[in-house]
N, C-alpha and C. Protein backbone atom coordinates (compact mmCIF):
# COMPACT_ATOMS: atom_id res chain seq x y z
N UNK A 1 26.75 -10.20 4.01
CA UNK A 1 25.39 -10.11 3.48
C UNK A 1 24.96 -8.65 3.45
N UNK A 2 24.11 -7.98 2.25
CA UNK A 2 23.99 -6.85 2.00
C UNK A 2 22.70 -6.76 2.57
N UNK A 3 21.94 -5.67 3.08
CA UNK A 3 20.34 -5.46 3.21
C UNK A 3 20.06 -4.20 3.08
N UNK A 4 19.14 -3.92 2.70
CA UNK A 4 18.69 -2.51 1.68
C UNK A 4 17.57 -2.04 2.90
N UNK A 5 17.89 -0.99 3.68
CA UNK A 5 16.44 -0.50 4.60
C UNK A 5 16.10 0.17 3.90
N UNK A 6 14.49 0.72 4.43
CA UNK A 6 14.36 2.18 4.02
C UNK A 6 13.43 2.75 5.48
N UNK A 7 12.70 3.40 5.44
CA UNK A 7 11.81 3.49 6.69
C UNK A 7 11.00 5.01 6.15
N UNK A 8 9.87 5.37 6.74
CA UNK A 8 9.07 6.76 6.18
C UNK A 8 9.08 7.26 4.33
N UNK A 9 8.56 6.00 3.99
CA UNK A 9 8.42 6.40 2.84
C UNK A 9 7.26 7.40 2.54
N UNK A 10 6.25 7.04 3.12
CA UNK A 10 4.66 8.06 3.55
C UNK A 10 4.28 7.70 1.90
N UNK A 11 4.01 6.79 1.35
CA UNK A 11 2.79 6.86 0.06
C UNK A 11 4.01 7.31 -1.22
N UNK A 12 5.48 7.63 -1.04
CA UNK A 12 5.78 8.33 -2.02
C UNK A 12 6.46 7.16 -3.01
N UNK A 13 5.61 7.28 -4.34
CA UNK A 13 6.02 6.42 -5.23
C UNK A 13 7.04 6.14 -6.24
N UNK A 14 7.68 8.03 -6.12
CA UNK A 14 8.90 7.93 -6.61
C UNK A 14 10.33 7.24 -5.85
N UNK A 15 10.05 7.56 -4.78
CA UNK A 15 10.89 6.88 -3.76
C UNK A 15 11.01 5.29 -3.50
N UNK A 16 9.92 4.78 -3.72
CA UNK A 16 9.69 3.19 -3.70
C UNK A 16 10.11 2.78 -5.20
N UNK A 17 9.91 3.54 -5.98
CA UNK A 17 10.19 2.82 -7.41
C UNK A 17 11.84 2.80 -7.01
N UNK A 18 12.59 3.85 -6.77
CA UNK A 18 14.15 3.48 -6.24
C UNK A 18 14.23 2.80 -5.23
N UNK A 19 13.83 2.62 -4.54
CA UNK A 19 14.58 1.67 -4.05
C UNK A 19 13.97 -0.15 -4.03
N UNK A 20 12.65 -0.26 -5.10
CA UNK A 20 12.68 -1.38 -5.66
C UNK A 20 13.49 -1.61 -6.73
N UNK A 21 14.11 -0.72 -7.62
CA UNK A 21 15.10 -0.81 -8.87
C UNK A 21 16.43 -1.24 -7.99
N UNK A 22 16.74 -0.60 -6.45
CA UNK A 22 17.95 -0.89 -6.06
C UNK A 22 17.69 -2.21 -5.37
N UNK A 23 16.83 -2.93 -4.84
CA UNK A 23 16.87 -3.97 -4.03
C UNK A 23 16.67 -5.17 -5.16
N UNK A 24 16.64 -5.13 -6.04
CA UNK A 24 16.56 -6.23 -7.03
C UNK A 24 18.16 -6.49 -7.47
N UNK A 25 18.97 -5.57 -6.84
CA UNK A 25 20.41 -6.08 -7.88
C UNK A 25 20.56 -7.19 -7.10
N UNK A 26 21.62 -8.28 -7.28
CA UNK A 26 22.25 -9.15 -7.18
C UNK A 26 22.81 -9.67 -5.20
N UNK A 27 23.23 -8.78 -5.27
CA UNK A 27 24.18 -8.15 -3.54
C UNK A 27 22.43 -8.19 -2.92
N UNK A 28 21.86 -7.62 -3.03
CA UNK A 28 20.87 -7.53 -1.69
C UNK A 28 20.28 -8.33 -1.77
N UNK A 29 20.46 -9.24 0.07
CA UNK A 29 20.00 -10.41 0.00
C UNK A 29 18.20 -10.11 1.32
N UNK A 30 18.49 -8.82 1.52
CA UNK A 30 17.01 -8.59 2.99
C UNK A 30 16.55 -7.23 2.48
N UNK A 31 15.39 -6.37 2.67
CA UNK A 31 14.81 -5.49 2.04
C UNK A 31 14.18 -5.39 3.79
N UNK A 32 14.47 -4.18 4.33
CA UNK A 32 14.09 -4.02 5.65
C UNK A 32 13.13 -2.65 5.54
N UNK A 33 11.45 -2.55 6.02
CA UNK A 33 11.18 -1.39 5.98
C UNK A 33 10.80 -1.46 7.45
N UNK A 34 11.33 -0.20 7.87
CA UNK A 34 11.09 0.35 9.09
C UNK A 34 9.42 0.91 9.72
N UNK A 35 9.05 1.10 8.60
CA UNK A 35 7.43 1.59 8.82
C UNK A 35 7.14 2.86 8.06
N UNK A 36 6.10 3.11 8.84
CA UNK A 36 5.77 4.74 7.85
C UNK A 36 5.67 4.22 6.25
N UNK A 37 5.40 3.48 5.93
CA UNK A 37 5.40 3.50 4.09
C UNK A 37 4.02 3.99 3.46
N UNK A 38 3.37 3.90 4.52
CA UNK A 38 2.01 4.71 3.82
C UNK A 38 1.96 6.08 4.37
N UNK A 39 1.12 6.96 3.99
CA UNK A 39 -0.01 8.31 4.94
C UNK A 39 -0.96 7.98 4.88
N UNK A 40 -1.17 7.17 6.07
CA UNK A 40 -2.17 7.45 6.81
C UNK A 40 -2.85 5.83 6.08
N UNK A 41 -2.06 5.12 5.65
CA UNK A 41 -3.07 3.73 5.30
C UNK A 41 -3.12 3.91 3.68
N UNK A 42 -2.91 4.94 3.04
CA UNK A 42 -3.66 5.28 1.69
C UNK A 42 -2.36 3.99 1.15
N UNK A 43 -2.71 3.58 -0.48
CA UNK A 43 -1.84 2.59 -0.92
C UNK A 43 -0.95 1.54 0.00
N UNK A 44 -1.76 1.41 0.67
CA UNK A 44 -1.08 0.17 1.34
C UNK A 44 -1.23 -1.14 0.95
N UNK A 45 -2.41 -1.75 0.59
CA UNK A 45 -1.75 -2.96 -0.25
C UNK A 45 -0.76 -2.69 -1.98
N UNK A 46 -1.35 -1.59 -2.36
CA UNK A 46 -0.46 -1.28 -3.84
C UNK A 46 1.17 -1.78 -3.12
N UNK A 47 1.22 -0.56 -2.13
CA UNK A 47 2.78 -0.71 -1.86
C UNK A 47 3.62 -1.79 -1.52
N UNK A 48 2.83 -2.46 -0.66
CA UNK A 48 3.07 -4.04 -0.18
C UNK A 48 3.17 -5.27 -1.76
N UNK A 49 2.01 -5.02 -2.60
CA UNK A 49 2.28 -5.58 -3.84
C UNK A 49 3.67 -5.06 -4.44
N UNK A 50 4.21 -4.02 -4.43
CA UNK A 50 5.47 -3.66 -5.46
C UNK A 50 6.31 -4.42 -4.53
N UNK A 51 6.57 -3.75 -3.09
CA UNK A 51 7.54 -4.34 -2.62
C UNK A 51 7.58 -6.15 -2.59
N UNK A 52 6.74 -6.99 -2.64
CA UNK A 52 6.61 -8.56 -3.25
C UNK A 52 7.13 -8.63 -3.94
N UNK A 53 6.82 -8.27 -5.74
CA UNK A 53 7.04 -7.92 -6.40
C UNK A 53 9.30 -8.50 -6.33
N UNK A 54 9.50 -7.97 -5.63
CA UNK A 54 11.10 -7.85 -5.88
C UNK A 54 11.54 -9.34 -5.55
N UNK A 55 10.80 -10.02 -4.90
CA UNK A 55 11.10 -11.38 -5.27
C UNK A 55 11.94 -11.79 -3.67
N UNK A 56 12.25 -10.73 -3.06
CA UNK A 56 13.65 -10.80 -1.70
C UNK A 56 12.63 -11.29 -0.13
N UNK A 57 13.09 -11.61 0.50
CA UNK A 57 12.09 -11.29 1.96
C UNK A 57 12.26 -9.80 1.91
N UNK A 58 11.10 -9.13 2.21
CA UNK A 58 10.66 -7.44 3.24
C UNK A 58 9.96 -7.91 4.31
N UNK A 59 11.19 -7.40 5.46
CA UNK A 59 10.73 -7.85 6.92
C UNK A 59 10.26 -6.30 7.06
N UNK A 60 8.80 -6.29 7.38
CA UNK A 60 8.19 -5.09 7.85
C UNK A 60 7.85 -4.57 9.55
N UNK A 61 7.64 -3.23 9.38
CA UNK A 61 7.21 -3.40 11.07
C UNK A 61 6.32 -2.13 10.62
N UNK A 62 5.28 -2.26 11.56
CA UNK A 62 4.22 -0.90 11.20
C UNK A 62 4.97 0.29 11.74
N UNK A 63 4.90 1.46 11.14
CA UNK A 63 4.80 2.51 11.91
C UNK A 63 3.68 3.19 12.54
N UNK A 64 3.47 4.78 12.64
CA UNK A 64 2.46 5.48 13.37
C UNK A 64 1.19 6.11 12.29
N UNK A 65 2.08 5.53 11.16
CA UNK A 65 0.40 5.68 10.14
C UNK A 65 -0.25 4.60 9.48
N UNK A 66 0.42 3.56 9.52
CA UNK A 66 -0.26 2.19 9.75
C UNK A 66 -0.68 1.38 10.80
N UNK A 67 -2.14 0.83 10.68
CA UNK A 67 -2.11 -0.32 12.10
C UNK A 67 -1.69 -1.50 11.91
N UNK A 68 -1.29 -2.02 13.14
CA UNK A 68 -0.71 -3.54 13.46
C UNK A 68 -1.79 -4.50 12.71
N UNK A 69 -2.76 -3.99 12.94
CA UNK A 69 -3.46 -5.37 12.43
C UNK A 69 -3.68 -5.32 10.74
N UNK A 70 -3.79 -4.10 9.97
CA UNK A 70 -4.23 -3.64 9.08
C UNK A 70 -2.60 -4.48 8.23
N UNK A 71 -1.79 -3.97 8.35
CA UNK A 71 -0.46 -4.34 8.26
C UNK A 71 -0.35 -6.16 8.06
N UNK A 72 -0.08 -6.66 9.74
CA UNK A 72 -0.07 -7.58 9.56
C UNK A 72 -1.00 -8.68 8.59
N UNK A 73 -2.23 -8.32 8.34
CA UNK A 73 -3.45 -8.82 7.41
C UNK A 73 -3.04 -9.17 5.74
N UNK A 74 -2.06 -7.40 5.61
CA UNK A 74 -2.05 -7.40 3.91
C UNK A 74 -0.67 -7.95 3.93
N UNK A 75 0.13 -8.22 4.85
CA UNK A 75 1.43 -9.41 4.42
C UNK A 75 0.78 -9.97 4.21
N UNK A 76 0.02 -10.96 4.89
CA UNK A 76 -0.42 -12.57 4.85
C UNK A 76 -1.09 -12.71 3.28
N UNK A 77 -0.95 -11.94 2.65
CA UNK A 77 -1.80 -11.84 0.71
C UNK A 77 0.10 -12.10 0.23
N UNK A 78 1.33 -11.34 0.31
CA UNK A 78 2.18 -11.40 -0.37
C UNK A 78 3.45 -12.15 0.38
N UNK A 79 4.18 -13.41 -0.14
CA UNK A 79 4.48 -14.49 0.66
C UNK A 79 6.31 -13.75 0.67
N UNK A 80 6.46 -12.64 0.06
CA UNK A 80 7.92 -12.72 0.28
C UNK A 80 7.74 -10.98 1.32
N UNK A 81 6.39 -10.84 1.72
CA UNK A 81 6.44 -9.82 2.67
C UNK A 81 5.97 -10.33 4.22
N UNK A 82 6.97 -10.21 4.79
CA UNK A 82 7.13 -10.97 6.20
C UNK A 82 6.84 -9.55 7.61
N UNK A 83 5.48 -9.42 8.12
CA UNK A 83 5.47 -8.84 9.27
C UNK A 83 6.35 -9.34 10.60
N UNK A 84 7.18 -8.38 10.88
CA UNK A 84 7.77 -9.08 12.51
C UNK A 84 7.45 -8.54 13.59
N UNK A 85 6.68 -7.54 13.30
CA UNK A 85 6.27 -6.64 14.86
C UNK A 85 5.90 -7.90 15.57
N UNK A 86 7.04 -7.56 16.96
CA UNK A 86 7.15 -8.79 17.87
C UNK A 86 7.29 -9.95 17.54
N UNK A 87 8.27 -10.18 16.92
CA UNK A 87 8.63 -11.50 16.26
C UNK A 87 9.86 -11.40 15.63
N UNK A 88 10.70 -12.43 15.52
CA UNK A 88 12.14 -13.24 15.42
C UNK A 88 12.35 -13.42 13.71
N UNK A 89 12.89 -12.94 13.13
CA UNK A 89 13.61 -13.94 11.47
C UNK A 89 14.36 -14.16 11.88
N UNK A 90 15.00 -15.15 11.35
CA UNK A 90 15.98 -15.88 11.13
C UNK A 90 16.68 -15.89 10.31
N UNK A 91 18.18 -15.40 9.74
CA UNK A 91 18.65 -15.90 8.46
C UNK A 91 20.13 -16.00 8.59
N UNK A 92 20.79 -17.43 8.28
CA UNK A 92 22.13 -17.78 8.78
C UNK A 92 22.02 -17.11 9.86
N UNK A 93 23.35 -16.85 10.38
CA UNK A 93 23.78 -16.63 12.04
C UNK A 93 23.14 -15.17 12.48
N UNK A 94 22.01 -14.35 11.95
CA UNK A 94 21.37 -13.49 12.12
C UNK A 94 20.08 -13.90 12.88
N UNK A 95 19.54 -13.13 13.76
CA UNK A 95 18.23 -12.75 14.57
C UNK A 95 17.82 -11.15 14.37
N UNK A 96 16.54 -11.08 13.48
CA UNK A 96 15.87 -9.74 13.35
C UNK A 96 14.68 -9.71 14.07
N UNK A 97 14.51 -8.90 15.26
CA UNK A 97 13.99 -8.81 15.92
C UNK A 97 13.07 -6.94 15.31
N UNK A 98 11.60 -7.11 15.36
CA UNK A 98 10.77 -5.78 15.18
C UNK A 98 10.07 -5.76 15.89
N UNK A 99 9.88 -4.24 15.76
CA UNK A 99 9.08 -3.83 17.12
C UNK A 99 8.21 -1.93 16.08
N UNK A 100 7.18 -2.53 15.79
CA UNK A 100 6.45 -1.27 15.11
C UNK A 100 5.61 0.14 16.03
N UNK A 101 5.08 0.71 15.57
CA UNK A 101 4.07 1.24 15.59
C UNK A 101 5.35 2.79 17.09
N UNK A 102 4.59 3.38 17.82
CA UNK A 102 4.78 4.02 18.79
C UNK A 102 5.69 5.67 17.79
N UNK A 103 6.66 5.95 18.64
CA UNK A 103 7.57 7.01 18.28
C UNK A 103 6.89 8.00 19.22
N UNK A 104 5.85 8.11 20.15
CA UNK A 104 5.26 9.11 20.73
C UNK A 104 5.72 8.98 22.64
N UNK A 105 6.64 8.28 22.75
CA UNK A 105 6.36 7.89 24.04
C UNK A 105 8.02 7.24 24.44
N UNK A 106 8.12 8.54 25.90
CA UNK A 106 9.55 7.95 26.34
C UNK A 106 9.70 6.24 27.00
N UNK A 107 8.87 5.92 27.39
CA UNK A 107 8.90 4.53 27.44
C UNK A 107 7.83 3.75 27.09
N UNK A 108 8.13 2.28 26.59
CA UNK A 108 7.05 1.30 25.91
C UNK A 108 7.56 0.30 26.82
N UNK A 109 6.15 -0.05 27.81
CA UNK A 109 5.78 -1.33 28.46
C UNK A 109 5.40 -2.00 27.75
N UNK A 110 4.96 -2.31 26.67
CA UNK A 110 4.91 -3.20 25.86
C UNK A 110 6.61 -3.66 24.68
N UNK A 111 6.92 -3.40 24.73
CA UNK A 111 8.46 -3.60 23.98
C UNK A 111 8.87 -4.14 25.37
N UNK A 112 8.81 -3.85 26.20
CA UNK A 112 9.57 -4.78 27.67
C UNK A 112 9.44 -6.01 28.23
N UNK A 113 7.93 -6.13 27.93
CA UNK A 113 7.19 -7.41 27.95
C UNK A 113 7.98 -7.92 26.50
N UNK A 114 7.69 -7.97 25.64
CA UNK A 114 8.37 -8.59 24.91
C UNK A 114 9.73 -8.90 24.57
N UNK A 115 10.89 -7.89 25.32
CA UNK A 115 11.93 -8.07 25.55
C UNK A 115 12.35 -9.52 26.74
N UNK A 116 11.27 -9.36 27.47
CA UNK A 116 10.92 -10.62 28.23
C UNK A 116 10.86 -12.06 27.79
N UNK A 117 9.91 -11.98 27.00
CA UNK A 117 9.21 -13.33 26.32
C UNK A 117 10.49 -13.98 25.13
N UNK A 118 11.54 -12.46 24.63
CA UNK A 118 12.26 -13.51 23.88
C UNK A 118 14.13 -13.31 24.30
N UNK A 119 13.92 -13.34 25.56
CA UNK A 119 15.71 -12.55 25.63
C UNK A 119 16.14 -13.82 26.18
N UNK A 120 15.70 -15.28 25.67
CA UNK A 120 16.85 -16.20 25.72
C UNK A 120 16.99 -16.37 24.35
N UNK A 121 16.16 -15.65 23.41
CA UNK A 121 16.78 -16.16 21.95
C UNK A 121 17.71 -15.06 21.52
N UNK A 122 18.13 -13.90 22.38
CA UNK A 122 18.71 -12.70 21.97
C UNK A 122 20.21 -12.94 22.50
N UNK A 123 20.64 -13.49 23.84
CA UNK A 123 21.39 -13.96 23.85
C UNK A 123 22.73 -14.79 23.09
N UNK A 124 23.67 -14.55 23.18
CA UNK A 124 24.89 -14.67 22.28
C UNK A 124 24.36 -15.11 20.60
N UNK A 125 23.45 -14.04 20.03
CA UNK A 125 22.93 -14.04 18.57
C UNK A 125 23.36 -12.34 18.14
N UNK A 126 24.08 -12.74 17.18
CA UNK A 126 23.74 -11.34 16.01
C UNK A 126 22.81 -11.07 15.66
N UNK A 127 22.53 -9.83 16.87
CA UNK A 127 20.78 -9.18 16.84
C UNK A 127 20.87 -8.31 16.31
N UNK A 128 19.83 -8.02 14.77
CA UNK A 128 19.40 -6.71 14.02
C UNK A 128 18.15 -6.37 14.73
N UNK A 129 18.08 -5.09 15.30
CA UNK A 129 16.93 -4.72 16.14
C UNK A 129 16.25 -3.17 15.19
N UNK A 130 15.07 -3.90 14.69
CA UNK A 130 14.12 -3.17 13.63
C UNK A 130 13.06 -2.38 14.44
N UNK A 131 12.75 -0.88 14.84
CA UNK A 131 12.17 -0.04 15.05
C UNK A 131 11.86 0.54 14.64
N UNK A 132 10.47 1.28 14.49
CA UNK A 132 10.32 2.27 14.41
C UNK A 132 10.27 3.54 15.11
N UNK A 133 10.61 3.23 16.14
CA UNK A 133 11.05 4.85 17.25
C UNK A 133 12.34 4.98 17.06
N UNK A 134 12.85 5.70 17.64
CA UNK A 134 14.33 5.47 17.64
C UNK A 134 14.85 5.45 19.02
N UNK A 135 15.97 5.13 19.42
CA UNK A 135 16.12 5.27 20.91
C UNK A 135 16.69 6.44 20.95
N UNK A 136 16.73 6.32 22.44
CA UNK A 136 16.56 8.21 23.36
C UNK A 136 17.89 8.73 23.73
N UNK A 137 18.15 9.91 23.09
CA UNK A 137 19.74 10.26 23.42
C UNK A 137 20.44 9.96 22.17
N UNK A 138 20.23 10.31 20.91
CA UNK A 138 21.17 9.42 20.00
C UNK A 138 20.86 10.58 19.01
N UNK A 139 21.95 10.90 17.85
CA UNK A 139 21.81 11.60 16.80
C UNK A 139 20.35 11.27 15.96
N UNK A 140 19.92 9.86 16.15
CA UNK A 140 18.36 9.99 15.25
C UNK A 140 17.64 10.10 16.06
N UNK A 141 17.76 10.46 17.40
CA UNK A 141 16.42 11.01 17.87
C UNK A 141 15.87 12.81 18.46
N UNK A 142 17.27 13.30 17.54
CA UNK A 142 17.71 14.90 18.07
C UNK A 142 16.18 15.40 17.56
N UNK A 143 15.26 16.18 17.98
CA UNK A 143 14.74 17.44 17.41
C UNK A 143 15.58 18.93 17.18
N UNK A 144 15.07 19.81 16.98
CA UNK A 144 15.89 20.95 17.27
C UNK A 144 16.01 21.62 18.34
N UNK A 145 17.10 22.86 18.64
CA UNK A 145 17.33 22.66 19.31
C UNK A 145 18.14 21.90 20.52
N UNK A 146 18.34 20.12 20.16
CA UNK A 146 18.94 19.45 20.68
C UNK A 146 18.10 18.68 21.79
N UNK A 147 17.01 19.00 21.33
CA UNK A 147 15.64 18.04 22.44
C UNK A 147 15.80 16.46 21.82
N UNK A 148 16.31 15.99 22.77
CA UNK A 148 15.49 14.12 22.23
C UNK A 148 14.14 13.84 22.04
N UNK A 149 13.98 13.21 21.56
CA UNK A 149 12.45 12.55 21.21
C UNK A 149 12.44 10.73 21.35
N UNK A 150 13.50 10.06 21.67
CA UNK A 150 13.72 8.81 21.25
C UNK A 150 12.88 8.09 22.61
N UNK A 151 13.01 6.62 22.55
CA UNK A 151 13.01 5.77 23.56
C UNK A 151 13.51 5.43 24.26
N UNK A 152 13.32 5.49 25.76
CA UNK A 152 14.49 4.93 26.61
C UNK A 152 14.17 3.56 26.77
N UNK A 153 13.18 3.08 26.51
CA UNK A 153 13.39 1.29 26.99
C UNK A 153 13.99 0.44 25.36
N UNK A 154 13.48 1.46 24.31
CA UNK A 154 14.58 0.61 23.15
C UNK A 154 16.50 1.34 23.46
N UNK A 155 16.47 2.52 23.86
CA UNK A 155 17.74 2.43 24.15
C UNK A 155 18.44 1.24 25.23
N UNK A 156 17.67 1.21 26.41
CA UNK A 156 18.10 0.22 27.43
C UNK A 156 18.41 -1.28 26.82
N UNK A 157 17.18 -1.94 25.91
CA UNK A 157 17.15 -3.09 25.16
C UNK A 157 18.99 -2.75 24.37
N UNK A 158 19.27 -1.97 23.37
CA UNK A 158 20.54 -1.91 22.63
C UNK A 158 21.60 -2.01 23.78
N UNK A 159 21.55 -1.15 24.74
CA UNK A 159 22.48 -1.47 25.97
C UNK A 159 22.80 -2.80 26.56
N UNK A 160 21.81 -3.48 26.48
CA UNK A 160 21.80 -4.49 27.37
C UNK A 160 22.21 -5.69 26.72
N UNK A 161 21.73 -6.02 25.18
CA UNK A 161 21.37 -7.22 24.44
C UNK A 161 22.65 -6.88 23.16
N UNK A 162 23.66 -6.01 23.26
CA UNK A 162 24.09 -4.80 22.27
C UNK A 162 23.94 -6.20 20.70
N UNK A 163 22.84 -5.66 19.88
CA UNK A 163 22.41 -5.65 18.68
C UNK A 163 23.91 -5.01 17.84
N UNK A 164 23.91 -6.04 16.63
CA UNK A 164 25.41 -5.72 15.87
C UNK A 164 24.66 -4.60 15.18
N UNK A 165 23.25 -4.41 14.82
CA UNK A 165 22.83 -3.09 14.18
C UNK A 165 21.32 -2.90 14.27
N UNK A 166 21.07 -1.88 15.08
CA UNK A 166 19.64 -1.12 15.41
C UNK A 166 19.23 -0.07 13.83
N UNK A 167 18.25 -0.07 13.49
CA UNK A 167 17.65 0.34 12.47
C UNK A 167 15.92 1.22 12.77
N UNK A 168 16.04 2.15 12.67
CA UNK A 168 14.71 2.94 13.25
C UNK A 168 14.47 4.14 12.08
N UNK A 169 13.57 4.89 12.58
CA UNK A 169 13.03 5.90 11.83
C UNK A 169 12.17 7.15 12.77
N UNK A 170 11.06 7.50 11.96
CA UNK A 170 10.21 8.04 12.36
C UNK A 170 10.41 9.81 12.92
N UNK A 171 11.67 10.36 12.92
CA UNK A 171 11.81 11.52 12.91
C UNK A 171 12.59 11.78 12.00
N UNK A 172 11.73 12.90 10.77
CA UNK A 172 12.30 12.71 9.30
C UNK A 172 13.39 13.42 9.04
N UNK A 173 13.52 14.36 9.91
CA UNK A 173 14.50 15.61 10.02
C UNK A 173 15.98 14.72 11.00
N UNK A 174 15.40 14.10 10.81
CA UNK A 174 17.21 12.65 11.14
C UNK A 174 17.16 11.49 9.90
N UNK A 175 16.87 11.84 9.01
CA UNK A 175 16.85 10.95 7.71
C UNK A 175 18.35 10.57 7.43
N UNK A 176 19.42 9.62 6.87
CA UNK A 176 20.42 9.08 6.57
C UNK A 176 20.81 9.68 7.96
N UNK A 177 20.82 9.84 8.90
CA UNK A 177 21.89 9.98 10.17
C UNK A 177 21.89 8.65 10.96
N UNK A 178 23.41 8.25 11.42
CA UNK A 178 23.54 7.05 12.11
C UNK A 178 23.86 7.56 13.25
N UNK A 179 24.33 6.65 14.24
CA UNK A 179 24.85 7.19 15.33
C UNK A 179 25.37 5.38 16.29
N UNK A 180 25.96 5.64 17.23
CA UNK A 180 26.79 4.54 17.92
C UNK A 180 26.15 4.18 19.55
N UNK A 181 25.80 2.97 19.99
CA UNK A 181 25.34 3.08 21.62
C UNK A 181 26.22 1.85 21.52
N UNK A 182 27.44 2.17 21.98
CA UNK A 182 28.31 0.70 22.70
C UNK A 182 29.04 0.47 20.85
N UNK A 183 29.18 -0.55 20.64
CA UNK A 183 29.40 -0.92 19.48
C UNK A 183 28.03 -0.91 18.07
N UNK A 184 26.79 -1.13 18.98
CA UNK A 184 25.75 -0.74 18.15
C UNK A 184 25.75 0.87 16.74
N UNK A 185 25.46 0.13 15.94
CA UNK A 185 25.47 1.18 14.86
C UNK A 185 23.67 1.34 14.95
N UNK A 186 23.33 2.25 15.03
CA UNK A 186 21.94 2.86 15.22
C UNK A 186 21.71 3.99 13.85
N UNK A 187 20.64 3.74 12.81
CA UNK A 187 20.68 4.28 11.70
C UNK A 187 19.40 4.46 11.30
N UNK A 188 19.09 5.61 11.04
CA UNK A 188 17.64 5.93 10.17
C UNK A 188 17.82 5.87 8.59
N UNK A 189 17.51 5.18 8.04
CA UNK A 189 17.97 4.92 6.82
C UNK A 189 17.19 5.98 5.94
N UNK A 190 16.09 6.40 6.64
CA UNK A 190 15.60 7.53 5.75
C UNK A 190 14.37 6.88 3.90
N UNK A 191 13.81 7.52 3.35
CA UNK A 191 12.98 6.93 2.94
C UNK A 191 13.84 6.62 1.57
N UNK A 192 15.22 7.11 0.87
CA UNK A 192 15.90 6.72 -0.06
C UNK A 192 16.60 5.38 0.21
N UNK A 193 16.66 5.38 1.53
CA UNK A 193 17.38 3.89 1.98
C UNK A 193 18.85 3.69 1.99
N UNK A 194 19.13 2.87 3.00
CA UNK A 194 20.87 2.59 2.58
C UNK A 194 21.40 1.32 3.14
N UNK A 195 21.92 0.93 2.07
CA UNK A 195 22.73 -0.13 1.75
C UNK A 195 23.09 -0.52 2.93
N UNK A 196 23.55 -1.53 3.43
CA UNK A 196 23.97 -1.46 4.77
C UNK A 196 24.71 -3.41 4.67
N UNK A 197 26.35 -3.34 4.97
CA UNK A 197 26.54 -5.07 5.05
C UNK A 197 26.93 -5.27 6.51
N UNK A 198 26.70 -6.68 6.99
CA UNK A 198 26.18 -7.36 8.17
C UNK A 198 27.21 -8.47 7.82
């Protein structure tokens, strides 16, 4: 199965028109945005309408310029755009698990609690784990220099639960860079997006 991410698009409409022209071919069967698709809120239902529009599920998760609630509100208008911050899809022998909003903070007590509430459904499942931080120690969470910026309790979660593929964003200057924790493929797909089969 093919799935098309993208993550930090920030409002840009040339960028969404590609990769709605690419998520309509045939092969992509999931349209994953990582967050960040607006600045700052501006076109956010427009954007949410195009991405509908393609006809596929878009499992969303807010990032740090959208709110959770603002977000979750304008899915509930477009039926093939699915919010998961903190919450489970399902599709064949897949579990997509999201977790939005943050990127500012070496650990989230809240992502732990919820690592809580669902880690008997994470258990022996092919877990896609949808972020928007990235975890801590990993090629997408380098600044310069060689400073991390990532998460250590979403790194610990990939350690522990090892996800067949972690998907994050939010530091743009790691755009298309992947990187490996265990067998986990960990990837910022960047706001052009990439193809990715499962």
């Amino acid at each position: 199965m093919k799935i098309l991410a993208f993550v930090d698009l920030h409002g840009s409409t040339a960028s969404l028109r590609k990769i709605i022209k690419r998520a309509k071919k045939p092969d992509i069967k999931i349209i994953i945005n990582a967050g960040d698709h607006t600045l700052f809120n501006e076109k956010h239902r427009l954007i949410l309408k195009e991405l509908n529009k393609i006809g596929k599920p878009v499992l969303i998760v807010h990032g740090n310029h959208e709110s959770e609630k603002q977000t979750r509100n304008l899915c509930k208008e477009f039926k093939n755009c699915i919010f998961i911050h903190n919450k489970l899809y399902k599709k064949n022998s897949y579990v997509f698990f999201g977790w939005g909003g943050g990127g500012f903070s070496l650990i989230d007590r809240e992502f732990e609690k919820a690592e809580k509430k669902f880690r008997k459904q994470f258990k022996n499942k092919k877990l896609i784990l949808i972020t928007h931080a990235p975890p801590y120690k990993t090629k997408v969470d380098e600044l310069f220099q060689k400073e991390h910026a990532g998460n250590k309790s979403i790194k610990n979660f990939i350690i522990k639960y090892k996800p067949v593929l972690a998907i994050t964003g939010h530091l743009h200057e790691n755009a298309g860079k992947q990187d490996k924790i265990g067998k986990t493929i960990v990837i910022n797909p960047g706001p052009r997006g990439k193809i990715l089969e499962i």
